[in-house]
N, C-alpha and C. Protein backbone atom coordinates (compact mmCIF):
# COMPACT_ATOMS: atom_id res chain seq x y z
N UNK A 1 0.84 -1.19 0.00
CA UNK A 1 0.00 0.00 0.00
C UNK A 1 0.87 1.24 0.00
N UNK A 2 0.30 2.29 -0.76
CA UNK A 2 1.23 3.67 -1.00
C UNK A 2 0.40 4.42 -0.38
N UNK A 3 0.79 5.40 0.55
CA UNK A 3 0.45 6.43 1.20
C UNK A 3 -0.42 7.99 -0.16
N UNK A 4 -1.74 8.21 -0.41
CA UNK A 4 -1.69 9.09 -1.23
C UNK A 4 -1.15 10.45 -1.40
N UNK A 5 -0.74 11.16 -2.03
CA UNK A 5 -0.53 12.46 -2.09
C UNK A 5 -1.53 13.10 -1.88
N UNK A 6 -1.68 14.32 -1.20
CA UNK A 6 -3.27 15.54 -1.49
C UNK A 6 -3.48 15.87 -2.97
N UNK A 7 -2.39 15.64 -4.10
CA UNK A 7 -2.45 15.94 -5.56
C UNK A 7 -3.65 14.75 -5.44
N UNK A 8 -3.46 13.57 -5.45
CA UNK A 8 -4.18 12.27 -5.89
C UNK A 8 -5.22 12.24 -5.52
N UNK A 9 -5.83 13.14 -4.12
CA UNK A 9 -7.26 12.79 -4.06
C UNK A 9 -8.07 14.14 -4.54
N UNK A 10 -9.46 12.88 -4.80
CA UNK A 10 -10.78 13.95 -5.72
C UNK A 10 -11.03 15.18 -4.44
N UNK A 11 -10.37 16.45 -5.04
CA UNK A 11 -11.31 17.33 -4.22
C UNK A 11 -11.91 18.77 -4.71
N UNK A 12 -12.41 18.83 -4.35
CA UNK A 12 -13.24 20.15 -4.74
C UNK A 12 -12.61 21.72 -4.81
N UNK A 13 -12.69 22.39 -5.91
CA UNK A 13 -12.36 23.60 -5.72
C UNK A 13 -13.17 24.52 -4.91
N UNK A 14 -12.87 25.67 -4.47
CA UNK A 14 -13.85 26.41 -3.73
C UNK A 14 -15.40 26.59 -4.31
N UNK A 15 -14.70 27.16 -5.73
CA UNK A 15 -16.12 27.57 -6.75
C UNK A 15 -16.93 26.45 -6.72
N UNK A 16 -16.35 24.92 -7.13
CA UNK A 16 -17.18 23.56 -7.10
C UNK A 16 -18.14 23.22 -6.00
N UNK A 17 -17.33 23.79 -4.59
CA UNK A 17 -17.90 22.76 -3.71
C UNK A 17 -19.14 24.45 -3.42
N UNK A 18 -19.19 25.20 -3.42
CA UNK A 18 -19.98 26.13 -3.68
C UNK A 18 -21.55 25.86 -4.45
N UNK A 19 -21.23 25.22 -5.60
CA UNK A 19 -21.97 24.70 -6.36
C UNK A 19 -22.41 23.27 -6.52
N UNK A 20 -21.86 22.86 -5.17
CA UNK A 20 -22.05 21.13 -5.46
C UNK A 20 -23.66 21.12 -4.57
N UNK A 21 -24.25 19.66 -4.83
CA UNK A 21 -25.25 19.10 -4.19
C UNK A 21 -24.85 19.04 -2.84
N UNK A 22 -25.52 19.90 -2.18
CA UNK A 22 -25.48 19.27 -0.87
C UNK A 22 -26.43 18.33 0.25
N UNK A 23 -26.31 17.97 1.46
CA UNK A 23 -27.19 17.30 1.79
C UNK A 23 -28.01 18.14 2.75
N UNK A 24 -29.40 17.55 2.80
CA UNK A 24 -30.32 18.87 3.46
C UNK A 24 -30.45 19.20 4.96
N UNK A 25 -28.83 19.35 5.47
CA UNK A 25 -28.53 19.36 6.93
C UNK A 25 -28.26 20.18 6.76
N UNK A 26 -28.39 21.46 8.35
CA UNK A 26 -27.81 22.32 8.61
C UNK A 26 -27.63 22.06 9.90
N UNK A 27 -26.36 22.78 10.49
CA UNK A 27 -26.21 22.72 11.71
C UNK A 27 -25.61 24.21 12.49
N UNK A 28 -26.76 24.24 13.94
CA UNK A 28 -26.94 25.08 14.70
C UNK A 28 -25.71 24.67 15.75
N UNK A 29 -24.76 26.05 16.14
CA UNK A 29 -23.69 25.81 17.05
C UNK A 29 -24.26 27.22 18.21
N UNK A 30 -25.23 26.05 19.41
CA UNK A 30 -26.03 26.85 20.31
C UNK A 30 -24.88 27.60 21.78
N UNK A 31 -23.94 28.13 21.74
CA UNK A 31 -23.38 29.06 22.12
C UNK A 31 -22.12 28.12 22.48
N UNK A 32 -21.26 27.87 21.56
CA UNK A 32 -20.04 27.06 21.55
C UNK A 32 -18.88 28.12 22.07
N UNK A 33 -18.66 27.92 22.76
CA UNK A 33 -17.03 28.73 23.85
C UNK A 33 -15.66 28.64 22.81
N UNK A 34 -15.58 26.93 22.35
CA UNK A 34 -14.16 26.96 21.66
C UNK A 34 -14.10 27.08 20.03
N UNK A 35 -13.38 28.39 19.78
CA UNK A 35 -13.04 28.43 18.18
C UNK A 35 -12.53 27.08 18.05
N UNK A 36 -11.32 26.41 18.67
CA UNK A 36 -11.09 25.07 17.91
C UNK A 36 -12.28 24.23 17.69
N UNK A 37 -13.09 24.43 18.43
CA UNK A 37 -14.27 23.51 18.03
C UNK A 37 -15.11 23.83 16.51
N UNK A 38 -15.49 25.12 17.09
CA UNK A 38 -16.35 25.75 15.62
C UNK A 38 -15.21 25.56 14.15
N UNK A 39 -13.49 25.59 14.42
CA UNK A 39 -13.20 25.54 13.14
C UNK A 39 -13.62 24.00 12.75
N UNK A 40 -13.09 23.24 13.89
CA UNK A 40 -13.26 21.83 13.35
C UNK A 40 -14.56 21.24 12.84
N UNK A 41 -15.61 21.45 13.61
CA UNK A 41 -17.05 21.43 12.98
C UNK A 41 -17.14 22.06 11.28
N UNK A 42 -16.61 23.43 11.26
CA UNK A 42 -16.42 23.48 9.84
C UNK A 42 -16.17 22.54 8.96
N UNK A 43 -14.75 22.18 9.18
CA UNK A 43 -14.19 20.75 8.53
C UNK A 43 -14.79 20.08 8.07
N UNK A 44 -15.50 19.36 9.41
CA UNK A 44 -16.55 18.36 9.11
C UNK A 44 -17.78 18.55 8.60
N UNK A 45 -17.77 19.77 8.63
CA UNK A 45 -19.34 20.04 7.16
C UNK A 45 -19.00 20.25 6.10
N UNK A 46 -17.56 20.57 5.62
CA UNK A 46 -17.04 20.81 4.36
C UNK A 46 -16.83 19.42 3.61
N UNK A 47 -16.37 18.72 4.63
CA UNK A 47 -15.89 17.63 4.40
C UNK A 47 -17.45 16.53 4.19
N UNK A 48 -18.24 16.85 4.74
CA UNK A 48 -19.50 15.72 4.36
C UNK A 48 -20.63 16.88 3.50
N UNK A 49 -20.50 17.73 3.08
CA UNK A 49 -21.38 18.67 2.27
C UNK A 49 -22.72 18.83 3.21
N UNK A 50 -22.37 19.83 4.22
CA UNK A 50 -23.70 20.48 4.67
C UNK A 50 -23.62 21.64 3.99
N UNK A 51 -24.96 21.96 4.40
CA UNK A 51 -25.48 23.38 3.45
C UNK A 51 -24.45 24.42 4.28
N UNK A 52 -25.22 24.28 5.42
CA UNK A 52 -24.98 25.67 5.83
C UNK A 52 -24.63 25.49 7.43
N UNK A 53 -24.30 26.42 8.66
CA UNK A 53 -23.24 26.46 9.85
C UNK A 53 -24.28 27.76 10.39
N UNK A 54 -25.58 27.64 11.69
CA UNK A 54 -25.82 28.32 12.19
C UNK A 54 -24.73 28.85 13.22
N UNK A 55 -24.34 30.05 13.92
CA UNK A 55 -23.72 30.34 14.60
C UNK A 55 -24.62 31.34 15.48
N UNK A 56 -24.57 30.56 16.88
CA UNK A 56 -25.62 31.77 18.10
C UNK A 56 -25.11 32.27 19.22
N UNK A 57 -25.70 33.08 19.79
CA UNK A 57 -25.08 33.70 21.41
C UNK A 57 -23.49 34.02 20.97
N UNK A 58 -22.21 32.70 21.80
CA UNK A 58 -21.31 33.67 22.28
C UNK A 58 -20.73 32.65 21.15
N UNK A 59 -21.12 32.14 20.70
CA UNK A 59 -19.95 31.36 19.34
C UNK A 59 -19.53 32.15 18.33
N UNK A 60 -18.16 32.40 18.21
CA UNK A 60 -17.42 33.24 17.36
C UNK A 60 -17.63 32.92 15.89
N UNK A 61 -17.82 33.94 15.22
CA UNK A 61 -17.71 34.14 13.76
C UNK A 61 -16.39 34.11 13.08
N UNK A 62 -16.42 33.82 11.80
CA UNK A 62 -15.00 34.08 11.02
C UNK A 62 -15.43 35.19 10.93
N UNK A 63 -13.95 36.08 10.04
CA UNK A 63 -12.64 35.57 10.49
C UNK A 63 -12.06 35.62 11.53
N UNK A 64 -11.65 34.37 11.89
CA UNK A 64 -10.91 34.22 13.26
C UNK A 64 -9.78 33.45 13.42
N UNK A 65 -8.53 33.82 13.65
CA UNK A 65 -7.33 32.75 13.24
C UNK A 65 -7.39 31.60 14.33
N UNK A 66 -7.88 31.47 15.69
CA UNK A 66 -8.26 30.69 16.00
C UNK A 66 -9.45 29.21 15.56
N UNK A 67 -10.20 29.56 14.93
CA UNK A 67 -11.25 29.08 13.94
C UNK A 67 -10.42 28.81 12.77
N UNK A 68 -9.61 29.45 12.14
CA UNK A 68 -8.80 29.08 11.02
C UNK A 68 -8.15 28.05 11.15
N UNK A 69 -7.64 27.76 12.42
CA UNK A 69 -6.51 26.70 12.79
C UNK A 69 -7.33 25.41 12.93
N UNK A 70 -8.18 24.97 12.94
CA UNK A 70 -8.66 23.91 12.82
C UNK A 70 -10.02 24.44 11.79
N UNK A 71 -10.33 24.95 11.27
CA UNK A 71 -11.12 24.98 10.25
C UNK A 71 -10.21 24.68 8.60
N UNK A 72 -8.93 24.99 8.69
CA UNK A 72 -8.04 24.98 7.80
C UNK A 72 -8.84 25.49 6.05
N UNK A 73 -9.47 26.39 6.09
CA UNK A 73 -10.28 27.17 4.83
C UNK A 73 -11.45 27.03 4.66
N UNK A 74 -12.13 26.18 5.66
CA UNK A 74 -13.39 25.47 5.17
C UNK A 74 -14.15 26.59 5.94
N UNK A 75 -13.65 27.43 6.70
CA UNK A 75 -14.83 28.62 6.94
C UNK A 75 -15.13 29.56 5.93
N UNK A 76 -14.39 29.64 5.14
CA UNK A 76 -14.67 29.74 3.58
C UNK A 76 -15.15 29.40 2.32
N UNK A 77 -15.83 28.09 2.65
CA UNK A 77 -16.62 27.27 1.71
C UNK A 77 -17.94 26.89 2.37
N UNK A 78 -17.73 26.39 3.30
CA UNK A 78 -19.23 26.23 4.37
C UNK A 78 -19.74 27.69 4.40
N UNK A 79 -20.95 27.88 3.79
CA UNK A 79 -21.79 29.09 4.09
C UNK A 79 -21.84 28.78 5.29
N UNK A 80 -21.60 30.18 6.33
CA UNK A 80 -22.41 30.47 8.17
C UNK A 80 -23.18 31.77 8.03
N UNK A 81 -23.98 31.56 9.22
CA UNK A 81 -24.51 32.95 9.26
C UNK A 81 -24.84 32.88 11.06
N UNK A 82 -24.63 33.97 11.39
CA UNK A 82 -24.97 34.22 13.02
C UNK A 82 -26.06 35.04 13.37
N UNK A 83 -26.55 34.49 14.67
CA UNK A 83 -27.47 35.11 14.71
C UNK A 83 -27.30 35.32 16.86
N UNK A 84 -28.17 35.87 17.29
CA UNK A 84 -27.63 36.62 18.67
C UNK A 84 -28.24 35.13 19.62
N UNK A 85 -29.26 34.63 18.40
CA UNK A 85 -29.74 33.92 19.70
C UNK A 85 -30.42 32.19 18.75
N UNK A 86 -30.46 31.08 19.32
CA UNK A 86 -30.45 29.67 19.04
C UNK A 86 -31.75 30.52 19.08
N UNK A 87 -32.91 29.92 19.83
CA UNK A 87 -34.54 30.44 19.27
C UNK A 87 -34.83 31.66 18.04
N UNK A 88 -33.84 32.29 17.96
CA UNK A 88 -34.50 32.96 16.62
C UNK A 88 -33.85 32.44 15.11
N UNK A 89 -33.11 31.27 15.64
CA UNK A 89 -32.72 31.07 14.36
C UNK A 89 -33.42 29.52 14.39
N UNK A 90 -34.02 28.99 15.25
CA UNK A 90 -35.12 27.64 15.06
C UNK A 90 -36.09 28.31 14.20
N UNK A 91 -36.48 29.58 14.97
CA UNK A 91 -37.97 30.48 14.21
C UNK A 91 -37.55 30.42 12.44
N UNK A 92 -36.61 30.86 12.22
CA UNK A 92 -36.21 31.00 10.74
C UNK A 92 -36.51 29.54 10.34
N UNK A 93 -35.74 28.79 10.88
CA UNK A 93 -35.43 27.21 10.11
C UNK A 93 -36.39 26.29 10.12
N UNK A 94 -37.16 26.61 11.19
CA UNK A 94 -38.90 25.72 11.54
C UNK A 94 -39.76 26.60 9.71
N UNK A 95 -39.73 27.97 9.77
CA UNK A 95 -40.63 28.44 9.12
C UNK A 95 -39.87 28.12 7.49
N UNK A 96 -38.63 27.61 7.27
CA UNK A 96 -38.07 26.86 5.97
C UNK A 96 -38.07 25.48 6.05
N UNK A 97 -39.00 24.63 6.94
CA UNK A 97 -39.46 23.54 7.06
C UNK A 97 -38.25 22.38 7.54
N UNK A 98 -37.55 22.82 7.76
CA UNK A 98 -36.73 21.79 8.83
C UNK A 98 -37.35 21.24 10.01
N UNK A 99 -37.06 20.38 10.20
CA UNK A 99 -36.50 19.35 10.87
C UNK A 99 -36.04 19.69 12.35
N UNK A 100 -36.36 20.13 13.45
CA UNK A 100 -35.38 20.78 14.60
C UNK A 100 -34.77 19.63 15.40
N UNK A 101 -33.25 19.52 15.49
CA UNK A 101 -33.10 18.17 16.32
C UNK A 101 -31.82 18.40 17.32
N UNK A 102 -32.27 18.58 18.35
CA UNK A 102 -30.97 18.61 19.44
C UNK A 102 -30.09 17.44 19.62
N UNK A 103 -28.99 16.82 19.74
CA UNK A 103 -27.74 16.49 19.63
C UNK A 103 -28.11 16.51 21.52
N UNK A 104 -28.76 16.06 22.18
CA UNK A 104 -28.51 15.90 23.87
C UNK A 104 -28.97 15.02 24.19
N UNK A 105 -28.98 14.80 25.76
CA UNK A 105 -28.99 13.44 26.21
C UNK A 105 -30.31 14.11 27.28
N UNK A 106 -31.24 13.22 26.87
CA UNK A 106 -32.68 13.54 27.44
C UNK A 106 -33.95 12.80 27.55
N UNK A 107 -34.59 13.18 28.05
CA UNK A 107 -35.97 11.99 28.52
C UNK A 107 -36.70 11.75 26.87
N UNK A 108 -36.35 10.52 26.77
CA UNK A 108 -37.18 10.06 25.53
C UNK A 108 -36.39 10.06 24.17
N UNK A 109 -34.77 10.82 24.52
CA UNK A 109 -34.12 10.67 23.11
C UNK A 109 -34.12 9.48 22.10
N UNK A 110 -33.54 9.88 21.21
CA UNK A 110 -33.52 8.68 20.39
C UNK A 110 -31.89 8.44 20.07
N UNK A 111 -31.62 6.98 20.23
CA UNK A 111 -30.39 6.99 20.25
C UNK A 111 -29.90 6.98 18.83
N UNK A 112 -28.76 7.26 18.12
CA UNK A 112 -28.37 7.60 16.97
C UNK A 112 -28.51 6.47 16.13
N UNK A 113 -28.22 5.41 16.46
CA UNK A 113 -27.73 4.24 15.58
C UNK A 113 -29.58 4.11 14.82
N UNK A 114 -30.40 4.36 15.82
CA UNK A 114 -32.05 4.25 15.48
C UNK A 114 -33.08 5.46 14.79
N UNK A 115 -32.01 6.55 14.77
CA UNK A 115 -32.92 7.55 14.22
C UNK A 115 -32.98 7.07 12.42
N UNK A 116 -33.69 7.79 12.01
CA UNK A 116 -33.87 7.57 10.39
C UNK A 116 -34.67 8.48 9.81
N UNK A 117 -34.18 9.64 9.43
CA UNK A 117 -34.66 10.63 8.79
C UNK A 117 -35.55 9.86 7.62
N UNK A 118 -37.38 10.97 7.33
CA UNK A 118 -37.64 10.41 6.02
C UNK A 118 -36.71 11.26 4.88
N UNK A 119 -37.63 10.47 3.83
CA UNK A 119 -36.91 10.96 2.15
C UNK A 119 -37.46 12.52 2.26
N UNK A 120 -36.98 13.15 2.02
CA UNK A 120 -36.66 14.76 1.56
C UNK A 120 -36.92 15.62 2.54
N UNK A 121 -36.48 14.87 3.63
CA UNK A 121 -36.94 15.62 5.27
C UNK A 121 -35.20 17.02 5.20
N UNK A 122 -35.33 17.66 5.51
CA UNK A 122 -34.95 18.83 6.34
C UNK A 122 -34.11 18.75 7.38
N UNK A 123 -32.89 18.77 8.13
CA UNK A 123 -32.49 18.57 8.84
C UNK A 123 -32.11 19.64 9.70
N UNK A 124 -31.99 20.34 10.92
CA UNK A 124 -31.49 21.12 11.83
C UNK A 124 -30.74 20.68 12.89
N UNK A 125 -29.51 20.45 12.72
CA UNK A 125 -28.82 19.62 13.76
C UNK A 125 -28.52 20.78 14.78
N UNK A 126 -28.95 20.45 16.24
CA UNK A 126 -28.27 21.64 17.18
C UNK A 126 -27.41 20.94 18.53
N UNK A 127 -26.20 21.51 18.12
CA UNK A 127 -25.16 21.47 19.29
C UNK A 127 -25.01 22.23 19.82
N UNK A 128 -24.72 21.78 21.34
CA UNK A 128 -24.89 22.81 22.39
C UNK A 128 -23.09 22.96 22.87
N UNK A 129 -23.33 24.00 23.89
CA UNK A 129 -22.21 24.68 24.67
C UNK A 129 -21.02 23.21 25.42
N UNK A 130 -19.88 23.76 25.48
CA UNK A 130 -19.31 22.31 25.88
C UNK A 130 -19.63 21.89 27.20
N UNK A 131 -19.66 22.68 28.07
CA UNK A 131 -20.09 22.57 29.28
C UNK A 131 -21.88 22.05 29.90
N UNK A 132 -22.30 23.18 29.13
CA UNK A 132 -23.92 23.22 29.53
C UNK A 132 -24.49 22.18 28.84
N UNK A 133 -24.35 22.35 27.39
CA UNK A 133 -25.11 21.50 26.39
C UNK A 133 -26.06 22.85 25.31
N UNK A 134 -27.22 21.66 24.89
CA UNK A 134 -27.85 22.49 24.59
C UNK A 134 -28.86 22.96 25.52
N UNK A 135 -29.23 24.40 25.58
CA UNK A 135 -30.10 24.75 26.62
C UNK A 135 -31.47 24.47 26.30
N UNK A 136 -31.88 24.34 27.88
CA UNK A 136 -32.62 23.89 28.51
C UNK A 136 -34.09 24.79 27.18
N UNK A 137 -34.34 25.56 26.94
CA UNK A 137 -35.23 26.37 26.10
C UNK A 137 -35.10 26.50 24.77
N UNK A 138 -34.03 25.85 24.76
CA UNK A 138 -33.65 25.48 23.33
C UNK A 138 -34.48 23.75 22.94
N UNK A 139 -34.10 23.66 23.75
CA UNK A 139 -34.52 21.72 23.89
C UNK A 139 -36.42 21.91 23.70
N UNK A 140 -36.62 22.81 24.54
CA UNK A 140 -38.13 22.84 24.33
C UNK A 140 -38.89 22.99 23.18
N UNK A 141 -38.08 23.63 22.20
CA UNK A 141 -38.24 24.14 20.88
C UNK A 141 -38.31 23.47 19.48
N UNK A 142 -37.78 22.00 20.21
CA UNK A 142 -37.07 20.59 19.19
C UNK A 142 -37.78 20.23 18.68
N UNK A 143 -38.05 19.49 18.09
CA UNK A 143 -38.96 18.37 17.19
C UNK A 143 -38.69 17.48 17.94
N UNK A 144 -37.45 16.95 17.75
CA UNK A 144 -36.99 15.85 19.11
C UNK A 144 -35.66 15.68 19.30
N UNK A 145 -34.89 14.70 20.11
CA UNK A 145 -33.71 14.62 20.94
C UNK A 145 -32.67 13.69 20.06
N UNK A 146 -31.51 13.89 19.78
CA UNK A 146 -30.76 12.19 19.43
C UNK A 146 -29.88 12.39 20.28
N UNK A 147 -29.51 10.93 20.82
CA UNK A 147 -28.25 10.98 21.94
C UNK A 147 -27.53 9.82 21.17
N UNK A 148 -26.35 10.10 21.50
CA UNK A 148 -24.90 9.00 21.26
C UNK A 148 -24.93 8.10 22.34
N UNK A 149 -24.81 7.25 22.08
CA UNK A 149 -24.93 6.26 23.42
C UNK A 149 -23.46 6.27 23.55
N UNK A 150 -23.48 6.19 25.02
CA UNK A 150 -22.11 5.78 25.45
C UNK A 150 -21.80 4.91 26.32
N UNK A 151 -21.07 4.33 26.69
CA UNK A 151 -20.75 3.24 27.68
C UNK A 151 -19.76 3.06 28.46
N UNK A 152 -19.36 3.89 28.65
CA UNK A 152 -17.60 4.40 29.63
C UNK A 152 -18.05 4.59 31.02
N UNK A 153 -17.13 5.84 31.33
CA UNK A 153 -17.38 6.01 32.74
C UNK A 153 -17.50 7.75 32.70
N UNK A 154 -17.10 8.24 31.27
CA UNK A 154 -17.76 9.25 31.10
C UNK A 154 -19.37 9.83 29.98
N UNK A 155 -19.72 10.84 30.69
CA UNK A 155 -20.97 11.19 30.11
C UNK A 155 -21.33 12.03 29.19
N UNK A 156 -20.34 12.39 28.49
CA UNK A 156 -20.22 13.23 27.08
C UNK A 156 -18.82 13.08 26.34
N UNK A 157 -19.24 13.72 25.16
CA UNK A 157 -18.02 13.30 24.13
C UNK A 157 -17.50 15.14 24.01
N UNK A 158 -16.37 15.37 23.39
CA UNK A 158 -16.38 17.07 22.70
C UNK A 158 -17.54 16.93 21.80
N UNK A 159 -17.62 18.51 21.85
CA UNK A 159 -18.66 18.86 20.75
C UNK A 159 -18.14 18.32 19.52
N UNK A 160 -16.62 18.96 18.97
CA UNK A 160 -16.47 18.24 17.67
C UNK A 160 -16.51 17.03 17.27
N UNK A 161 -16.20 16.10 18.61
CA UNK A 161 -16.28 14.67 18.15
C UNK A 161 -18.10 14.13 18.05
N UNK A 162 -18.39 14.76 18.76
CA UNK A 162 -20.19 14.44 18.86
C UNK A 162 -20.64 15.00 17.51
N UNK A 163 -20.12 16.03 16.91
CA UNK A 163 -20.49 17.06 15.77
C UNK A 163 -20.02 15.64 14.76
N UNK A 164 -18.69 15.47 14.55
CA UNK A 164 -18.25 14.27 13.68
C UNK A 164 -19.08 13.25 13.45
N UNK A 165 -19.80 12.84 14.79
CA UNK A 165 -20.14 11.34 14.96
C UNK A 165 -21.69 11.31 14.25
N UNK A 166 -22.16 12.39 14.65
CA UNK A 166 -23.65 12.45 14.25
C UNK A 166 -23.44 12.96 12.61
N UNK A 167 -22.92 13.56 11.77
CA UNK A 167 -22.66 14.25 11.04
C UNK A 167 -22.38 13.29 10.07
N UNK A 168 -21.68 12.43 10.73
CA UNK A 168 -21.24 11.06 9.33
C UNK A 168 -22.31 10.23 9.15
N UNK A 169 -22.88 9.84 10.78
CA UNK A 169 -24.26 8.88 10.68
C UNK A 169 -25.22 9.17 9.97
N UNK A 170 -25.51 10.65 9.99
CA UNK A 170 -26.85 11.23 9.57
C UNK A 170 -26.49 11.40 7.62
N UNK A 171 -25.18 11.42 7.20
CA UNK A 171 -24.56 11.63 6.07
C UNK A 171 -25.12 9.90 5.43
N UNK A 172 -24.53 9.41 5.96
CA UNK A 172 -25.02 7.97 5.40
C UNK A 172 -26.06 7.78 4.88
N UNK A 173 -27.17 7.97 6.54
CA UNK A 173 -28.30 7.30 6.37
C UNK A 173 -29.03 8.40 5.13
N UNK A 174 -28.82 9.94 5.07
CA UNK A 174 -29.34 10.69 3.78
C UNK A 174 -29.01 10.30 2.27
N UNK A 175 -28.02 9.75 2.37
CA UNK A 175 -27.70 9.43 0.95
C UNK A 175 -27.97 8.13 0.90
N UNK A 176 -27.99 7.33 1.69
CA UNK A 176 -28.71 5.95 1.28
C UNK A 176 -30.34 6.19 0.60
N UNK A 177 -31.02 7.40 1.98
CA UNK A 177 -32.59 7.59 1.23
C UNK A 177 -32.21 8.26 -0.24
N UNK A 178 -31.41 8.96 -0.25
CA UNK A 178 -31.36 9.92 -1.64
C UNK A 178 -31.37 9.47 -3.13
């Protein structure tokens, strides 16, 4: 086996991935503390083609060289847009027919491996704060809950790795319906 070059693999120019199909996820970052997080979440929407990167409350906007450093350009290809507050940007995304779905661990969630979006459903993925989660009035606002199951001795993952984990699952199971 040969190690590839970045020449050798298929990737997208800015203009392309601009213009490419994407999948009908968006994801809400409900008052995220760490730029390394928000760049890396970038990544991982650049990297699985989400539309678009809500940004609320105290989560930093590009440009930010902190966000750069683990976003590595992709805050430049992932459309974001911010807004002051997670409930007024459900209000927007409920009334463009999404999907509202919190990313927490809660009475009645659904665990990931079991959710299953229908065919041409809408997606609003919302991640919460690293500490808090997603808030408590935010949660009220959902359609409904997905949790990561876990089985350790701890009770949460990072946001980016939770952002990763759900992000690939939910990538799958959309393009399998698609």
């Amino acid at each position: 086996m040969r190690k590839l070059n970045n020449e050798e693999l298929p990737r997208l120019s800015v203009d392309e991935f601009k213009v490419a199909d994407k999948i009908p996820v968006v994801v809400v970052l409900d008052h995220v503390r760490s730029c390394n997080n928000v760049g890396s979440i970038f990544r991982t929407s650049d990297a699985l083609l989400i539309e678009k990167i809500y940004l609320c409350g105290i989560t930093a906007t590009p440009p930010d060289k902190e966000i750069h450093k683990t976003a590595l350009g992709s805050e430049n290809t992932v459309d974001w847009e911010y807004f002051g507050t997670t409930q007024e940007t459900i209000e927007i995304l409920r009334n463009k027919g999404y999907t509202i779905i919190a990313i927490e661990q809660v009475e009645g969630s659904i665990e990931l491996q079991d959710y299953l979006p229908s065919p041409d459903e809408k997606l609003a993925l919302i991640f919460g704060n690293e500490v808090k989660g997603v808030q408590q009035e935010v949660v009220d606002l959902c359609d409904t809950t997905i949790e990561i199951p876990q089985f350790g001795t701890k009770h949460s993952f990072n946001i980016s790795v939770s952002a990763g984990i759900v992000l690939w699952e939910i990538f799958k199971k959309v393009r399998r319906l698609g």
